[in-house]
C-alpha atoms as a PDB file:
ATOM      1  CA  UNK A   1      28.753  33.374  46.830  1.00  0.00           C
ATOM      2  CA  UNK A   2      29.550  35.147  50.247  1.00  0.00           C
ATOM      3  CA  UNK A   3      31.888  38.378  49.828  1.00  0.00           C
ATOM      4  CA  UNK A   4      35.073  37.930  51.526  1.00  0.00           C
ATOM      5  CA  UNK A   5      36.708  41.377  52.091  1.00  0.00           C
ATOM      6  CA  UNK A   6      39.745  41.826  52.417  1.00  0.00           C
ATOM      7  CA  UNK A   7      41.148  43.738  55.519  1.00  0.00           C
ATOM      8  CA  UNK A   8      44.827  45.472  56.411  1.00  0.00           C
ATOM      9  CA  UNK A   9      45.887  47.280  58.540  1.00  0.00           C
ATOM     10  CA  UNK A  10      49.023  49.046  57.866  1.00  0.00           C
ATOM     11  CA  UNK A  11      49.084  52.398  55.876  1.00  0.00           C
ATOM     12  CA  UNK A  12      51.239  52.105  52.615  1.00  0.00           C
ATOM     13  CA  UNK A  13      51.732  48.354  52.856  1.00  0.00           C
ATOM     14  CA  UNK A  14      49.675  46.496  50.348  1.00  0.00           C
ATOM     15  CA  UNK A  15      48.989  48.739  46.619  1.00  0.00           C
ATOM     16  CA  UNK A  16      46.227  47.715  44.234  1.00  0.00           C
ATOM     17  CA  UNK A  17      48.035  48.828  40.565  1.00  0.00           C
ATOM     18  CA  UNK A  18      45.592  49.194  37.109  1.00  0.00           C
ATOM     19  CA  UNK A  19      46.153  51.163  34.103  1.00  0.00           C
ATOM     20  CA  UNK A  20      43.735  53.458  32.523  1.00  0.00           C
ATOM     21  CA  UNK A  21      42.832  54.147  29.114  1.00  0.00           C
ATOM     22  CA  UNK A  22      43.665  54.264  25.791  1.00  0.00           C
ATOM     23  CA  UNK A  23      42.572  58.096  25.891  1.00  0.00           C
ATOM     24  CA  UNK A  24      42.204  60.574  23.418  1.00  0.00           C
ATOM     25  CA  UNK A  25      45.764  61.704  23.039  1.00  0.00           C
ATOM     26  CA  UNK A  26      46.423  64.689  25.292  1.00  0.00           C
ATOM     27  CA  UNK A  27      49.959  66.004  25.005  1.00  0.00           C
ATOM     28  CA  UNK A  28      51.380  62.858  23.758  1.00  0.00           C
ATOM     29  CA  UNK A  29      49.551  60.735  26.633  1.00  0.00           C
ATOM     30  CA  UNK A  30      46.998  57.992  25.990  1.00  0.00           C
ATOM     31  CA  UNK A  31      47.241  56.082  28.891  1.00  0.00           C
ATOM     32  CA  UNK A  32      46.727  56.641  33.069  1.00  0.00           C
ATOM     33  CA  UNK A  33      48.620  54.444  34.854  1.00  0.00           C
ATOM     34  CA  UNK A  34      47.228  54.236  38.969  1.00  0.00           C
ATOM     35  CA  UNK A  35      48.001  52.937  41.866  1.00  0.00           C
ATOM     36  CA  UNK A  36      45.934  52.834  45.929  1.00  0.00           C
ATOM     37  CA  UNK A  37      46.924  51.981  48.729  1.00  0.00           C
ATOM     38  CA  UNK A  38      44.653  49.779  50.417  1.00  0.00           C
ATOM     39  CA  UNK A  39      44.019  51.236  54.286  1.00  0.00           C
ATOM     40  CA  UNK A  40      44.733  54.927  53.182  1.00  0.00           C
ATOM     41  CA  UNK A  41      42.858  54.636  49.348  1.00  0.00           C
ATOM     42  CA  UNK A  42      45.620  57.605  48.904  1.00  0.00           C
ATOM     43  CA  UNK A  43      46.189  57.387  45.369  1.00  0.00           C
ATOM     44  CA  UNK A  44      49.003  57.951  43.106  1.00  0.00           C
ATOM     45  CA  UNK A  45      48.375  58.654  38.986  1.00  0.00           C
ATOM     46  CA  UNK A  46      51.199  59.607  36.194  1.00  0.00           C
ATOM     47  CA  UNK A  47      49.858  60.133  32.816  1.00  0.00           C
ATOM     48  CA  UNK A  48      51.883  57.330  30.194  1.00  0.00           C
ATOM     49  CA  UNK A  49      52.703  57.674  26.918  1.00  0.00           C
ATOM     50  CA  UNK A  50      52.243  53.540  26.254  1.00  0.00           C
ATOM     51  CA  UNK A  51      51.596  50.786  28.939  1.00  0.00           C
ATOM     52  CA  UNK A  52      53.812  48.701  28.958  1.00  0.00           C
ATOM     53  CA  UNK A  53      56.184  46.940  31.515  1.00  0.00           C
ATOM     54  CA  UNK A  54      59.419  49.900  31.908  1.00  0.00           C
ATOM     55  CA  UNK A  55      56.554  52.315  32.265  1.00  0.00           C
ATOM     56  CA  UNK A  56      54.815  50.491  35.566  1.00  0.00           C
ATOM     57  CA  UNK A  57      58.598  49.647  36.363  1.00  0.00           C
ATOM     58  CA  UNK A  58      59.474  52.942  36.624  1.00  0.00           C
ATOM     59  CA  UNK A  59      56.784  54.142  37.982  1.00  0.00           C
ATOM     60  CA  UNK A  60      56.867  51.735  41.276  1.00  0.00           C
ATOM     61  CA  UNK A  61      60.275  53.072  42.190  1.00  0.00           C
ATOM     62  CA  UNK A  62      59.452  56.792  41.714  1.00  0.00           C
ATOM     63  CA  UNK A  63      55.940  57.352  42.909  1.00  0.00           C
ATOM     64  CA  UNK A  64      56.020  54.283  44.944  1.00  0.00           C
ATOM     65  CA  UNK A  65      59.042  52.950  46.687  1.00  0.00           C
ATOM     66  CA  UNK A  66      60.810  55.887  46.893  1.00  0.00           C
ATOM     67  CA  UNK A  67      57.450  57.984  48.235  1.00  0.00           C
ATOM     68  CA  UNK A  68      56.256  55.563  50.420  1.00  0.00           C
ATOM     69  CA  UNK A  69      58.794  52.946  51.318  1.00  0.00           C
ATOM     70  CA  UNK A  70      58.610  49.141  50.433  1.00  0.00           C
ATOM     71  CA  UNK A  71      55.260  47.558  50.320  1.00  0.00           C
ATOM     72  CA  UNK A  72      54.510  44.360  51.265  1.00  0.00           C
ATOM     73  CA  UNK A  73      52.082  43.443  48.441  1.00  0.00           C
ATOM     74  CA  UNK A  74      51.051  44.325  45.185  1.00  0.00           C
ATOM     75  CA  UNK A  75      47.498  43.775  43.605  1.00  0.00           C
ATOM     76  CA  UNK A  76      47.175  43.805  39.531  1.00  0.00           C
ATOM     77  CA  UNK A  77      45.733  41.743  37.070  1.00  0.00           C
ATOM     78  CA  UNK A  78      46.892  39.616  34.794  1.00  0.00           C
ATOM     79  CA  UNK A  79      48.053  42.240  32.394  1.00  0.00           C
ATOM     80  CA  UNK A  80      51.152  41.734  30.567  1.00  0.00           C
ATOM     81  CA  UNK A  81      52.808  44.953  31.245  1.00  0.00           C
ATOM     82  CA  UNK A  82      52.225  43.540  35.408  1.00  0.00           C
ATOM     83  CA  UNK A  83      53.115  39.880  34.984  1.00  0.00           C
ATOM     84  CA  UNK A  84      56.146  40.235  33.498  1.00  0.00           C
ATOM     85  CA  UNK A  85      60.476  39.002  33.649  1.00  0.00           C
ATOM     86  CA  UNK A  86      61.294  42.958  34.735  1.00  0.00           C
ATOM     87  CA  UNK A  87      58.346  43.223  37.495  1.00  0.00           C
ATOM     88  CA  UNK A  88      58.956  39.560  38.974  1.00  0.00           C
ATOM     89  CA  UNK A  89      63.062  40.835  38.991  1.00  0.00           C
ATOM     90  CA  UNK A  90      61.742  44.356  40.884  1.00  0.00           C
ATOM     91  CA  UNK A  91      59.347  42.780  42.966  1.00  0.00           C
ATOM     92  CA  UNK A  92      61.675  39.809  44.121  1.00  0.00           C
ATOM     93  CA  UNK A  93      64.572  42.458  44.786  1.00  0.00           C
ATOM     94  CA  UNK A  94      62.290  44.146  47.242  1.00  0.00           C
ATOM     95  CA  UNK A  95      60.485  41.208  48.885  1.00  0.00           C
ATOM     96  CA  UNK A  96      57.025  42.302  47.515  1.00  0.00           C
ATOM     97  CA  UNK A  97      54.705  39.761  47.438  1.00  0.00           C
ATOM     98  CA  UNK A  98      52.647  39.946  43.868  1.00  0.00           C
ATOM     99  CA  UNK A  99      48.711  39.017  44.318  1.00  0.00           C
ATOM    100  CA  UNK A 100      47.078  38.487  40.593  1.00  0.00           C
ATOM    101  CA  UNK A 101      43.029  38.724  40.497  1.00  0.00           C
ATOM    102  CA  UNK A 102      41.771  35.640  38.694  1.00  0.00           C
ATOM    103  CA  UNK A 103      40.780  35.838  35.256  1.00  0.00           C
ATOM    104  CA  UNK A 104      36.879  37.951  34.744  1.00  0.00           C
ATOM    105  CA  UNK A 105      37.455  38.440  38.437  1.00  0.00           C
ATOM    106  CA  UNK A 106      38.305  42.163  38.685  1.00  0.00           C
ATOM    107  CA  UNK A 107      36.747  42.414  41.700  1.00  0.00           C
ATOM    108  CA  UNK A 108      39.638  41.584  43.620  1.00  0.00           C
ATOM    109  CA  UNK A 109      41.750  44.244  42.699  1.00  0.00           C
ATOM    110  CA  UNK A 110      38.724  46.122  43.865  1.00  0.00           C
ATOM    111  CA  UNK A 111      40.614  49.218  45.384  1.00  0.00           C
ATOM    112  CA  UNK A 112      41.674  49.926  41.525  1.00  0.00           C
ATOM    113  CA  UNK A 113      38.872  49.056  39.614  1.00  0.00           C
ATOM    114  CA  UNK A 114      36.660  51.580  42.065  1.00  0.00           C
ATOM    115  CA  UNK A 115      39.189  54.716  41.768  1.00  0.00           C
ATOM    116  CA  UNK A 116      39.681  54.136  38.077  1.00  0.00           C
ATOM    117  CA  UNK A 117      35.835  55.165  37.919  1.00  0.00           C
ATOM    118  CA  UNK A 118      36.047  57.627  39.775  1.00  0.00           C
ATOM    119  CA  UNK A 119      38.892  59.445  38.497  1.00  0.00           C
ATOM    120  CA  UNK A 120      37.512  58.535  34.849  1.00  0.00           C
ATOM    121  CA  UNK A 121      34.156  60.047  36.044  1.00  0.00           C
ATOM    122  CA  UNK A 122      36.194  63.752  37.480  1.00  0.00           C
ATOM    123  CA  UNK A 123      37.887  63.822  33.959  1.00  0.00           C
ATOM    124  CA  UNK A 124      34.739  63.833  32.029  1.00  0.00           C
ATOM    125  CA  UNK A 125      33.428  66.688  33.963  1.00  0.00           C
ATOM    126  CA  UNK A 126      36.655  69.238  34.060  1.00  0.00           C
ATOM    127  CA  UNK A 127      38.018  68.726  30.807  1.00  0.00           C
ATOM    128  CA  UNK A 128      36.458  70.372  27.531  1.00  0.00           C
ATOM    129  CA  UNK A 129      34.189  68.854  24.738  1.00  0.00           C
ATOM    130  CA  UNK A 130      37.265  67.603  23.037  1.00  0.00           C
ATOM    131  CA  UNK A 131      38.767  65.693  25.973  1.00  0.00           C
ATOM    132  CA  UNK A 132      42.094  66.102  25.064  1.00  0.00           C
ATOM    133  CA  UNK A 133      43.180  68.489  28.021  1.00  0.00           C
ATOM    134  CA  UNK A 134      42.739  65.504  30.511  1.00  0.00           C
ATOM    135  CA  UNK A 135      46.763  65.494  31.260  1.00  0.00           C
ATOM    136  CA  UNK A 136      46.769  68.768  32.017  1.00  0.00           C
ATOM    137  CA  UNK A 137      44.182  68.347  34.634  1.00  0.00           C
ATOM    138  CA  UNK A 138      44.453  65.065  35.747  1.00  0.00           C
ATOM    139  CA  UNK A 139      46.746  66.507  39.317  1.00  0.00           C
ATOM    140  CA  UNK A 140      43.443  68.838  40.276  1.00  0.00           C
ATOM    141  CA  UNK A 141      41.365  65.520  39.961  1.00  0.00           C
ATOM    142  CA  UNK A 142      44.040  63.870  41.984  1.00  0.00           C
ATOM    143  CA  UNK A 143      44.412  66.428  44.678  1.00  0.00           C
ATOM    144  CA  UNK A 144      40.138  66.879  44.932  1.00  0.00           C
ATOM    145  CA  UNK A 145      39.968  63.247  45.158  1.00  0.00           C
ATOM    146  CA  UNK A 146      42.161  63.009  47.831  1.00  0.00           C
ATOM    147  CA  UNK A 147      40.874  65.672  50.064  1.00  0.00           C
ATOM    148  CA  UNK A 148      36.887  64.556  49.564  1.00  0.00           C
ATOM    149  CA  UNK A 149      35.855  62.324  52.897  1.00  0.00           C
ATOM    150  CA  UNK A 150      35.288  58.808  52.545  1.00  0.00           C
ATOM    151  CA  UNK A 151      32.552  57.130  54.426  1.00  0.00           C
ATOM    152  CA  UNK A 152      34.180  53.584  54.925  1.00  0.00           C
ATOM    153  CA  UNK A 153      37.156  55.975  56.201  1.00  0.00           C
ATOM    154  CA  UNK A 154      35.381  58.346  58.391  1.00  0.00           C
ATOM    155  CA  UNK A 155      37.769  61.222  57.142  1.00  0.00           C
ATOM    156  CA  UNK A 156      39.451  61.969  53.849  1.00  0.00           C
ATOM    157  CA  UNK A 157      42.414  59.850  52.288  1.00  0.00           C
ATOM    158  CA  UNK A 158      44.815  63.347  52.972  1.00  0.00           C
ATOM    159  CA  UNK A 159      43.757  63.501  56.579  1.00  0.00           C
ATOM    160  CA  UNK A 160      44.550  60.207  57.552  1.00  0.00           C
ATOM    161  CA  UNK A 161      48.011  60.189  55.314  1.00  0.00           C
ATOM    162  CA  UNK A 162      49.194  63.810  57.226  1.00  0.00           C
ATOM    163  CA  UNK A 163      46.850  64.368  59.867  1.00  0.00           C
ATOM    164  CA  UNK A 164      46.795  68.175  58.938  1.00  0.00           C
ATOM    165  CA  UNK A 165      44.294  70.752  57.489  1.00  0.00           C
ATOM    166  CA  UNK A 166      45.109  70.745  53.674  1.00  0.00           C
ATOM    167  CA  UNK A 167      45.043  74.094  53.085  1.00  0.00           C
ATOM    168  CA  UNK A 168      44.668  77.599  54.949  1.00  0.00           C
ATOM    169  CA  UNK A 169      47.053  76.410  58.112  1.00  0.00           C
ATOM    170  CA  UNK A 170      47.025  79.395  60.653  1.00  0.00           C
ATOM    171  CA  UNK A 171      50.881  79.056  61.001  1.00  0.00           C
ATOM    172  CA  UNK A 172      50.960  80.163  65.344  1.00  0.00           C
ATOM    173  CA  UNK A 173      48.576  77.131  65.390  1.00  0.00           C
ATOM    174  CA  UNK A 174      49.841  74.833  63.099  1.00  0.00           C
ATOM    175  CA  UNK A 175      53.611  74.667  65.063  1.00  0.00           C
ATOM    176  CA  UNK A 176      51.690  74.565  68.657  1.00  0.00           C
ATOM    177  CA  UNK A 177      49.487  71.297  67.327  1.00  0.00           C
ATOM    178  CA  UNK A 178      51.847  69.757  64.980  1.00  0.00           C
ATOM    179  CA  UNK A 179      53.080  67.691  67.710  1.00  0.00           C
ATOM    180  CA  UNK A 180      50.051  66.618  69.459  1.00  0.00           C
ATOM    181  CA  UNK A 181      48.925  65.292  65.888  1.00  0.00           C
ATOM    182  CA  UNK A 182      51.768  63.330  65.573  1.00  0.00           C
ATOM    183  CA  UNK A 183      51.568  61.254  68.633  1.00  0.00           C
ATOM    184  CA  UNK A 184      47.601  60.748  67.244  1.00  0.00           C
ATOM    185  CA  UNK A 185      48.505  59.631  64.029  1.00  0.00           C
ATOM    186  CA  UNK A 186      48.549  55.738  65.027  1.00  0.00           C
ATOM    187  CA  UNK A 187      45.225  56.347  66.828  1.00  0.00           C
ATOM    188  CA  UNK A 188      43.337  57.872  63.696  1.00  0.00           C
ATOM    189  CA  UNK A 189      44.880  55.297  61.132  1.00  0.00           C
ATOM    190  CA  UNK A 190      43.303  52.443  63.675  1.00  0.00           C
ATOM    191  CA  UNK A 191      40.055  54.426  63.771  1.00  0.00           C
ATOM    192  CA  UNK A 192      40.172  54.336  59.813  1.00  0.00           C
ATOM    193  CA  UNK A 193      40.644  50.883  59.962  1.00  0.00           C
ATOM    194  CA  UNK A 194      37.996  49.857  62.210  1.00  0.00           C
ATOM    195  CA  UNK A 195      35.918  52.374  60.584  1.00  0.00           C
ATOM    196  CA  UNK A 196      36.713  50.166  57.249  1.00  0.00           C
ATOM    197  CA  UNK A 197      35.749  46.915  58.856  1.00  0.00           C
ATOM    198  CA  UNK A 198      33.181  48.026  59.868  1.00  0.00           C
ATOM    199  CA  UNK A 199      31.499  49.944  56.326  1.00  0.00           C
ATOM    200  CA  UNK A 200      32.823  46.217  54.913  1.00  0.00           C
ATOM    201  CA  UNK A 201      30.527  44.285  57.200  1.00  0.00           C
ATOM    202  CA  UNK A 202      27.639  46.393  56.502  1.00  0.00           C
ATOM    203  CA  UNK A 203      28.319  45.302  52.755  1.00  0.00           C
ATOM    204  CA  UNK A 204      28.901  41.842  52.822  1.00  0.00           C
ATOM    205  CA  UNK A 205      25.906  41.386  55.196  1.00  0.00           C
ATOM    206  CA  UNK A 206      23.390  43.581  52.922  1.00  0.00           C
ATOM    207  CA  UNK A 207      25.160  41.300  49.621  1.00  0.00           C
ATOM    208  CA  UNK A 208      25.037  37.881  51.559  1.00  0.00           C
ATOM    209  CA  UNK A 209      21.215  38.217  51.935  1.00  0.00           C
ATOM    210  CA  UNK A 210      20.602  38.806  48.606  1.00  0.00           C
ATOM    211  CA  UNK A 211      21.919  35.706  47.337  1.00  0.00           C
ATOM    212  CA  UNK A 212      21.474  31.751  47.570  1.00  0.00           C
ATOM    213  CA  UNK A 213      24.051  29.630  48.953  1.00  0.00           C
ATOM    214  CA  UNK A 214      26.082  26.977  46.670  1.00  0.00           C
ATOM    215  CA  UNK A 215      27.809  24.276  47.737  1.00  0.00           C
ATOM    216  CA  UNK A 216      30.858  23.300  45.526  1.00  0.00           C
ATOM    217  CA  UNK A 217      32.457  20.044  45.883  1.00  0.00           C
ATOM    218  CA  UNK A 218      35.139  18.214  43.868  1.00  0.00           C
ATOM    219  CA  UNK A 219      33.474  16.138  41.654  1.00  0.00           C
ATOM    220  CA  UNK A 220      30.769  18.703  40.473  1.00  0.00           C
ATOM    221  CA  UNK A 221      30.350  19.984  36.869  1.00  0.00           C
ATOM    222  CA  UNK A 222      29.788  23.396  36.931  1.00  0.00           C
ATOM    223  CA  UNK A 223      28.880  26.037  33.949  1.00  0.00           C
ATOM    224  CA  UNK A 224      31.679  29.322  33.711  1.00  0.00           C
ATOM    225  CA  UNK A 225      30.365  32.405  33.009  1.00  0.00           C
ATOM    226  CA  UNK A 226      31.652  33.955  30.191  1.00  0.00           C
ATOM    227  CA  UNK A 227      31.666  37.944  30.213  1.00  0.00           C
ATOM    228  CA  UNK A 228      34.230  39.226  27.916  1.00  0.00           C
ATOM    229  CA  UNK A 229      31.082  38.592  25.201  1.00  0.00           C
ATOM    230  CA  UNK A 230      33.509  40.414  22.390  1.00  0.00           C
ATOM    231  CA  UNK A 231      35.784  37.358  22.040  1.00  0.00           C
ATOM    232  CA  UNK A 232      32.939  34.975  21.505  1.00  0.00           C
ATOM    233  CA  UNK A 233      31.745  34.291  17.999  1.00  0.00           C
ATOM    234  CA  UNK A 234      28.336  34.774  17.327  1.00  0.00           C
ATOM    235  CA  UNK A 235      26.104  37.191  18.593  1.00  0.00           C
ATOM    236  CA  UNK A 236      23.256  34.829  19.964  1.00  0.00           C
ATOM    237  CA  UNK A 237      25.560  32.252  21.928  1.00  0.00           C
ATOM    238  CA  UNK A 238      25.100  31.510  25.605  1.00  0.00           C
ATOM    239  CA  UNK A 239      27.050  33.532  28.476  1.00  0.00           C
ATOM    240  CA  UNK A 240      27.939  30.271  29.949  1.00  0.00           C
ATOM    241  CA  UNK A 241      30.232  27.837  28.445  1.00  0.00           C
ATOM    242  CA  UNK A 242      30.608  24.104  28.333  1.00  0.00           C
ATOM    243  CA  UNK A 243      30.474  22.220  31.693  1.00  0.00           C
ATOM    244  CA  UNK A 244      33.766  21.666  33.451  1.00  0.00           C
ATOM    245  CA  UNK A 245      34.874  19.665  36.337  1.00  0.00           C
ATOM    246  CA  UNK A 246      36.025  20.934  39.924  1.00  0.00           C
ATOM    247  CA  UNK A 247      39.166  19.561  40.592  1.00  0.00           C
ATOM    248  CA  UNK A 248      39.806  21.370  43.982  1.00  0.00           C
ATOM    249  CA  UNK A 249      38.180  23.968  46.066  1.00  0.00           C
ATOM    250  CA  UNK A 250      40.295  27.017  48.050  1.00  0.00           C
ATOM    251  CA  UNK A 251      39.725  29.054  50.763  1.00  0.00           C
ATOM    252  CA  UNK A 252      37.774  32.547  49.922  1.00  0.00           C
ATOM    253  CA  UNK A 253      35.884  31.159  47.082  1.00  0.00           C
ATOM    254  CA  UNK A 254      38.516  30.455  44.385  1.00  0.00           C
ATOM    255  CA  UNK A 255      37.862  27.212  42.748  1.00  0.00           C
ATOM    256  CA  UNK A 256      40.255  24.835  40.049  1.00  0.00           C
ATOM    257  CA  UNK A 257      38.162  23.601  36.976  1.00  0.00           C
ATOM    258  CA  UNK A 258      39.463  21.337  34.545  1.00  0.00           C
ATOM    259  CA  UNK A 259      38.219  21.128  30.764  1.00  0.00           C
ATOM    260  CA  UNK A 260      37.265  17.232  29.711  1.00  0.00           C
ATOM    261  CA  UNK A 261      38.055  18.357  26.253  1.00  0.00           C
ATOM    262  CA  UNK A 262      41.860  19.232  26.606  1.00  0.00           C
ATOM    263  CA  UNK A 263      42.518  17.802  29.955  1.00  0.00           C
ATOM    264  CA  UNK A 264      43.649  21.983  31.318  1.00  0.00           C
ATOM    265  CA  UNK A 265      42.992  23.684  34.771  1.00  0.00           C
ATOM    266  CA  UNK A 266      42.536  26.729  35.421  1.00  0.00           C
ATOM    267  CA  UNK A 267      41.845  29.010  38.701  1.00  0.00           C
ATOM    268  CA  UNK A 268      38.294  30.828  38.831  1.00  0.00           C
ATOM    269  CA  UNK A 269      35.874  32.755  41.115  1.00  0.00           C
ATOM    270  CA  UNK A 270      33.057  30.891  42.472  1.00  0.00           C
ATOM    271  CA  UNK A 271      31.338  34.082  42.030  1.00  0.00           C
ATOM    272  CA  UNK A 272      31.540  32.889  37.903  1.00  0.00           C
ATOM    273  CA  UNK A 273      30.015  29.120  38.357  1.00  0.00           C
ATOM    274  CA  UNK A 274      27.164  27.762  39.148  1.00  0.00           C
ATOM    275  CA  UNK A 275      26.115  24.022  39.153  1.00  0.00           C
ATOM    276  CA  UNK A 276      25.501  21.796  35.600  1.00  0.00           C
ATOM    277  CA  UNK A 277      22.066  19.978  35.923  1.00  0.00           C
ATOM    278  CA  UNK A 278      22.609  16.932  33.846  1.00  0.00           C
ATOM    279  CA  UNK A 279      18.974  16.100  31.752  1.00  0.00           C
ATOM    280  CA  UNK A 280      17.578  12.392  31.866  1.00  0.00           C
ATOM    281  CA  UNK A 281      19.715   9.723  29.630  1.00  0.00           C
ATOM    282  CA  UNK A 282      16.965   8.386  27.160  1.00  0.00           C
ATOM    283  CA  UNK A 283      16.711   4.677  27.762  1.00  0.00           C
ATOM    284  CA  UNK A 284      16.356   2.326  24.117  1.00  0.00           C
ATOM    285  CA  UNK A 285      13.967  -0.226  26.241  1.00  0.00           C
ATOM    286  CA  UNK A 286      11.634   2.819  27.441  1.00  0.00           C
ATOM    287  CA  UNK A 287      10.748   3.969  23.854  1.00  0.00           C
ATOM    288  CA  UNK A 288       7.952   2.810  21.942  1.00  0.00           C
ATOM    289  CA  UNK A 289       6.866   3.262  18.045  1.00  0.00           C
ATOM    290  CA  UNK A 290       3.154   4.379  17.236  1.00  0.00           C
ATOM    291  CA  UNK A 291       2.038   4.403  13.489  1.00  0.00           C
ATOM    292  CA  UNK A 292       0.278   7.209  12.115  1.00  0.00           C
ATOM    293  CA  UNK A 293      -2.579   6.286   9.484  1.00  0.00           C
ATOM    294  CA  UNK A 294      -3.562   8.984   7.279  1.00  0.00           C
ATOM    295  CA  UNK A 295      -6.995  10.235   8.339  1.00  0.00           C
ATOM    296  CA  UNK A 296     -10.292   9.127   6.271  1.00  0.00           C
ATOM    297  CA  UNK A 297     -12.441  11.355   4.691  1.00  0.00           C
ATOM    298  CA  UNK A 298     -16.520  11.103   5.510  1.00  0.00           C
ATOM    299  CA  UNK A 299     -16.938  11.424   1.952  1.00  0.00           C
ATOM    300  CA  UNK A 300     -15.799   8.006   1.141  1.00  0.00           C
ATOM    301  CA  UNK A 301     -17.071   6.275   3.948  1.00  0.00           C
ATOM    302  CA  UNK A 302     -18.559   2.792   3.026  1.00  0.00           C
END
């Protein structure tokens, strides 16, 4: 199906949130729990000890809310240390809005998914054989992350956060331009912005021609791709399961499917679909019986 990126256009205002891990235990951590903000892709990392819901909890108000004010939205998936009585309490207090990625759709916490690589991929290269200094070093990957340039950006995530050099400031220069850079701060966010739409464009017009169009309808039985392949029993079974039934169809590609075997719906990406082609019904009328006779040898031919 067509992409359908996702656009905003205030710093700070909508997070994507994944965790990381388990690790090899480093200092008593196993676990990297990670945050981005969306316009920025600033991110924000803690090393946890265990992932569960006080730790992402806590870690909202201290690296989060109390950083970079109240967000708007929140991206996860549908992890139970995000989806939770203590998050839904936190996030109603604050008038967050909570957005959940459909199920084998981790694509739409995007933002996440793409920074967990790359911090994942930093790690392996600065920590030792052993991997169990990661901890220690996991604030350098953070700060080199930050200050490398992004192309959908134009600039780096630090630049368009402070608008200042991040290190070596002349300090006679830095007090006669700090000013100036202020007053240009709205102007380069909007610049990053645009220069996002426009990267995102580029992408979902190089993806779009790569594919075929589908055409879902209510009605349709449709095949659901099955990628967690670990859960499934047997090694040799199909990646796509039983047909199911649309029962509705959304806006942005999300469709509702409903299993004829216990009568459930569920939410889906039409990205993990695609159309049921029903073989012919045999017909009783249409068959006919031929006898076989055994054949006859030459040798007792009369």
């Amino acid at each position: 199906m067509p992409q359908q990126p996702i656009l905003f256009y205030e710093v700070f205002d909508v997070w994507g949130i994944d965790f990381m891990g388990p690790f090899p235990i480093s200092n008593g951590y196993s676990y990297i729990l990670l945050a981005v903000d969306y316009v920025s892709r600033w991110v924000e990392a803690i090393a946890t000890k265990t992932n569960d819901a006080k730790v992402v909890v806590d870690f909202l108000k201290s690296n989060i809310f109390y950083r970079f004010g109240v967000l708007k939205a929140l991206i996860s998936d549908q992890g139970s240390h995000f989806c939770n009585r203590a998050m839904s309490s936190l996030l109603h207090k604050y008038g967050v809005v909570h957005k959940i990625a459909t199920t084998y759709h981790p694509q739409t916490n995007y933002q996440a998914e793409v920074f967990n690589r790359e911090i994942k991929k930093m790690l392996q290269k600065m920590t030792n054989p052993s991997r169990k200094d990661w901890s220690r070093l996991l604030e350098d990957a953070l700060w080199a992350h930050r200050t490398a340039y992004r192309t959908p950006l134009g600039m780096s995530t630090y630049w368009i956060v402070f608008e200042v050099k991040q290190c070596n400031l002349d300090n006679d220069q830095a007090g006669k331009q700090r000013r100036f850079q202020l007053q240009e701060l709205d102007e380069l966010r909007l610049e990053a912005c645009e220069n996002s739409r426009i990267y995102k464009q580029k992408v979902k017009k190089f993806h779009d021609q790569q594919i075929l169009r589908k055409e879902l309808r209510v009605g349709q039985k449709v095949l659901l791709f099955n990628s967690p392949l670990k859960l499934i029993v047997g090694k040799v079974r199909s990646r796509w399961d039983r047909p199911f039934v649309i029962t509705n169809v959304f806006p942005y590609g999300v469709v509702e499917l409903k299993d004829e075997h216990t009568n459930s719906t569920f939410q889906v990406s039409g990205h993990q679909i695609k159309l049921f082609h029903e073989g012919p019904t045999p017909i009783a009328g249409d068959m006919e019986t031929i006898s076989l006779m055994e054949p006859t040898s030459p040798d007792h031919t009369p």
